[in-house]
C-alpha atoms as a PDB file:
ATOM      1  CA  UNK A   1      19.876   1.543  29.911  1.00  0.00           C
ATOM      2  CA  UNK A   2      19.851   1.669  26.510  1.00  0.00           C
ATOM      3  CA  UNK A   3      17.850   3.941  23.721  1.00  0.00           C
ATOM      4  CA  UNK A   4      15.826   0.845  22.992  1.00  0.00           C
ATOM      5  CA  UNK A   5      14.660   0.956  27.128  1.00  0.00           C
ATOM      6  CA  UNK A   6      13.474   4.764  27.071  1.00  0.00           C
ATOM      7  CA  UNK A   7       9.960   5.065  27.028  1.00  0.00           C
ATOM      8  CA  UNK A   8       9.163   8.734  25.787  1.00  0.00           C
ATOM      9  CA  UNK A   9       6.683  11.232  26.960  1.00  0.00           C
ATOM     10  CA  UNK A  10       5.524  14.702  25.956  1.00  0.00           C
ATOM     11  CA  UNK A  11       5.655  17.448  28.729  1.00  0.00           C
ATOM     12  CA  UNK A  12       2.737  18.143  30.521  1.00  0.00           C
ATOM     13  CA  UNK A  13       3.826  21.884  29.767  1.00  0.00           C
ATOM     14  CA  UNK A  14       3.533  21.748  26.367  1.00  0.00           C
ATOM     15  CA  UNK A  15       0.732  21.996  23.631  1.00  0.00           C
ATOM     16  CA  UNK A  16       0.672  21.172  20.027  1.00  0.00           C
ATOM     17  CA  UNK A  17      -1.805  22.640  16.896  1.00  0.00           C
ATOM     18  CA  UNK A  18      -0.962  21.014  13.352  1.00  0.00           C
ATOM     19  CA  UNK A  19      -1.012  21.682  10.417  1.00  0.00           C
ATOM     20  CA  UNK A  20      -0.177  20.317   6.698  1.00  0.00           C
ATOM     21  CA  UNK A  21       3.017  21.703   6.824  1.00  0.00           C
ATOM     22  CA  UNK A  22       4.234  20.059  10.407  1.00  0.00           C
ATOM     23  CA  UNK A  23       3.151  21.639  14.046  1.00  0.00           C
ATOM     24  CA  UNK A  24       3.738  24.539  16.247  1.00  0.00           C
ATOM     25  CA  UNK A  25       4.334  23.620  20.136  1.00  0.00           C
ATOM     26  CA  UNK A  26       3.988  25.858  22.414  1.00  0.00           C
ATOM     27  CA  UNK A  27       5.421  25.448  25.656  1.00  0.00           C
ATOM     28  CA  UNK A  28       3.509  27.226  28.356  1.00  0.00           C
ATOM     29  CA  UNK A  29       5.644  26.977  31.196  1.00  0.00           C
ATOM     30  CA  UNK A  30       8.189  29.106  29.344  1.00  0.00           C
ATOM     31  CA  UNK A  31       6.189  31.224  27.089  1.00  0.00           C
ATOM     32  CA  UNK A  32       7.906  29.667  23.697  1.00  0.00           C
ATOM     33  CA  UNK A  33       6.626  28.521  20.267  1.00  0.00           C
ATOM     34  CA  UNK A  34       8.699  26.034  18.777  1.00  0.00           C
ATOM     35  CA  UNK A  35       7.641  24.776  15.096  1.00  0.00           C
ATOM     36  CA  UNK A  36       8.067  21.106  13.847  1.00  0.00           C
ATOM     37  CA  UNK A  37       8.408  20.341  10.124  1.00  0.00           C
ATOM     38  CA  UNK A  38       6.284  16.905   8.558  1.00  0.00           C
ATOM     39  CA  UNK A  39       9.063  14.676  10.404  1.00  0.00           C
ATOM     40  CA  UNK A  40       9.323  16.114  13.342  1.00  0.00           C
ATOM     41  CA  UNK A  41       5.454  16.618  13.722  1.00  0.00           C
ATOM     42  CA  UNK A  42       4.880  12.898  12.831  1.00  0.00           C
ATOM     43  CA  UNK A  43       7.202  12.185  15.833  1.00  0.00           C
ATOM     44  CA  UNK A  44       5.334  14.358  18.213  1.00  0.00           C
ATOM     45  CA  UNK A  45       1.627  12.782  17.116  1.00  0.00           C
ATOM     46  CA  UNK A  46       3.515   9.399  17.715  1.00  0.00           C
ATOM     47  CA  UNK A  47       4.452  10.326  20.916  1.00  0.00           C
ATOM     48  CA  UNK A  48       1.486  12.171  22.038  1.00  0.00           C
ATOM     49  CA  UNK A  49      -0.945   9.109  20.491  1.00  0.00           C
ATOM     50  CA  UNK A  50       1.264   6.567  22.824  1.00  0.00           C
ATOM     51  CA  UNK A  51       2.283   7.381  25.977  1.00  0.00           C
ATOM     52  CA  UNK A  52       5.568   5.529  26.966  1.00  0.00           C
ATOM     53  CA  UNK A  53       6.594   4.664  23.669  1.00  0.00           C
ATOM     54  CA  UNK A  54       9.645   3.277  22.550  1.00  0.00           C
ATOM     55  CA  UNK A  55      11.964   4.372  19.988  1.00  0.00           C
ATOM     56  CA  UNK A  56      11.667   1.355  17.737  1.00  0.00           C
ATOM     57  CA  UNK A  57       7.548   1.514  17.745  1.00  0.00           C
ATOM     58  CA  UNK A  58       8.283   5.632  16.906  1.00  0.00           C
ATOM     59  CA  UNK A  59      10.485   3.914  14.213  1.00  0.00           C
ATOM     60  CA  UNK A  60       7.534   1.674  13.019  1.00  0.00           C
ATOM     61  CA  UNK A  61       5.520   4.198  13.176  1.00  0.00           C
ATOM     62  CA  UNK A  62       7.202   6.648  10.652  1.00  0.00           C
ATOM     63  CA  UNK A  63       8.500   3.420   8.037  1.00  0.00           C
ATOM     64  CA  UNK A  64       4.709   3.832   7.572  1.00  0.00           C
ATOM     65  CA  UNK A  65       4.864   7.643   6.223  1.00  0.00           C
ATOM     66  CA  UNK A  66       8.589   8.034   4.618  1.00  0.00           C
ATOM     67  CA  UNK A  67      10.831   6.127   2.537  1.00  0.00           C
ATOM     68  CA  UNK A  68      13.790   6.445   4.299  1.00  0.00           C
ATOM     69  CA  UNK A  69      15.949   3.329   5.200  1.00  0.00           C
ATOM     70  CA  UNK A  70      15.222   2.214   9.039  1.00  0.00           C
ATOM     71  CA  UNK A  71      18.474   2.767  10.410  1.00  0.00           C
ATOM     72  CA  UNK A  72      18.924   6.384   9.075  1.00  0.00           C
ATOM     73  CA  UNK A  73      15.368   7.112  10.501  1.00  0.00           C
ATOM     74  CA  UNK A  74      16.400   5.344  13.558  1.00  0.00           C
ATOM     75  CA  UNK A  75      19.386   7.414  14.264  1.00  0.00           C
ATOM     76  CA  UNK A  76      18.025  10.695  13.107  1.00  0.00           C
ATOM     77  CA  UNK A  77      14.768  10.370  15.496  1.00  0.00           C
ATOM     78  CA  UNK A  78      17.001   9.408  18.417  1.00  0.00           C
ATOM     79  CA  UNK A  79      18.682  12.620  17.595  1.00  0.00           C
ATOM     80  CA  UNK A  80      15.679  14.628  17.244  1.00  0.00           C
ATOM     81  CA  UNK A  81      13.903  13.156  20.694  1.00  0.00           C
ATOM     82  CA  UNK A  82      17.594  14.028  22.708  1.00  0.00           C
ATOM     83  CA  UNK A  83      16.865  17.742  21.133  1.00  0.00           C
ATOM     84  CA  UNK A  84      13.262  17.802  22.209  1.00  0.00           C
ATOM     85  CA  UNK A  85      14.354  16.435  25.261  1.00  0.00           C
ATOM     86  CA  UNK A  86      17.123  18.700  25.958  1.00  0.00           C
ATOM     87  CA  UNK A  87      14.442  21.985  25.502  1.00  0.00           C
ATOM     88  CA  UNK A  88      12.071  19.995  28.055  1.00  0.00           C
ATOM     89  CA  UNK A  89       9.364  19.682  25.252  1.00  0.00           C
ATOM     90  CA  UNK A  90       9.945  15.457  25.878  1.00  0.00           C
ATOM     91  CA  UNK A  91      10.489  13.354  29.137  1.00  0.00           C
ATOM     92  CA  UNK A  92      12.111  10.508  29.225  1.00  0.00           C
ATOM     93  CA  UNK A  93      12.768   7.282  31.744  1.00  0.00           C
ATOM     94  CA  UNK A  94      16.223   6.252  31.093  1.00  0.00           C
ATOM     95  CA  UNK A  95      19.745   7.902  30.629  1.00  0.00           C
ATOM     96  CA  UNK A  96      19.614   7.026  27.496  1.00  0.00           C
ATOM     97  CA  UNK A  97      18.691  10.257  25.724  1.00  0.00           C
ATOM     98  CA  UNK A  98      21.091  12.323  28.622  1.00  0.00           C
ATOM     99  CA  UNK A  99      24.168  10.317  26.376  1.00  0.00           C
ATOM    100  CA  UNK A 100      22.492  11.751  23.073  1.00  0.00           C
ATOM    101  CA  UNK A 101      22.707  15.328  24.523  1.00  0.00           C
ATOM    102  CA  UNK A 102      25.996  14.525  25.812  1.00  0.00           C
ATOM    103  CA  UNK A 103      27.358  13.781  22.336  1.00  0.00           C
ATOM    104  CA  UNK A 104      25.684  16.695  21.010  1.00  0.00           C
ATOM    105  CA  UNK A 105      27.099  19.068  23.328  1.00  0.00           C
ATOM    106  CA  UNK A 106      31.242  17.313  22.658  1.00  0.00           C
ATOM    107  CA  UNK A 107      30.256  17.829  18.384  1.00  0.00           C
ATOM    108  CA  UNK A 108      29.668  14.525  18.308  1.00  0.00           C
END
């Protein structure tokens, strides 16, 4: 499977309140706040707004709010979704996000 199969899905455990200046989440299995800057909040809306959605539409979706060139946005969200992922704040279908954490874990 690759990142472009993974269909992404926030935790059932976990809340979100936003604000100007990103989100907090609060995961209420756990007990812990986690806070999101303007990206990383844009992600979460994405996700949270579309159920199952693909990295490429979460791509789409943030060409839309910053100028940054698509494949450095690409490869900086699939980064971000492996960390959300890897805290349980994200589910995921594939094992395409387990190789992002994998990396991440060798320095990588």
């Amino acid at each position: 499977m690759t990142p472009d199969d993974t269909r992404w899905n926030v935790s059932p455990d976990v809340r979100a309140t936003y604000s100007e200046d990103g989100a907090v989440l609060l995961d209420i299995d756990k007990g812990l706040c986690y806070s999101l800057n303007v990206v990383g909040s844009q992600i979460w809306l994405t996700i949270e707004s579309r159920p199952g959605i693909g990295l490429e539409a979460i791509v789409d979706a943030l060409e839309t709010h910053f100028h940054v060139p698509r494949e450095q946005l690409r490869a900086d969200t699939m980064e971000y979704l492996g960390n959300l992922r890897q805290k349980g704040l994200l589910r995921s279908n594939g094992a395409a996000s387990t190789t992002t954490t994998a990396r991440q874990r060798k320095g990588l």
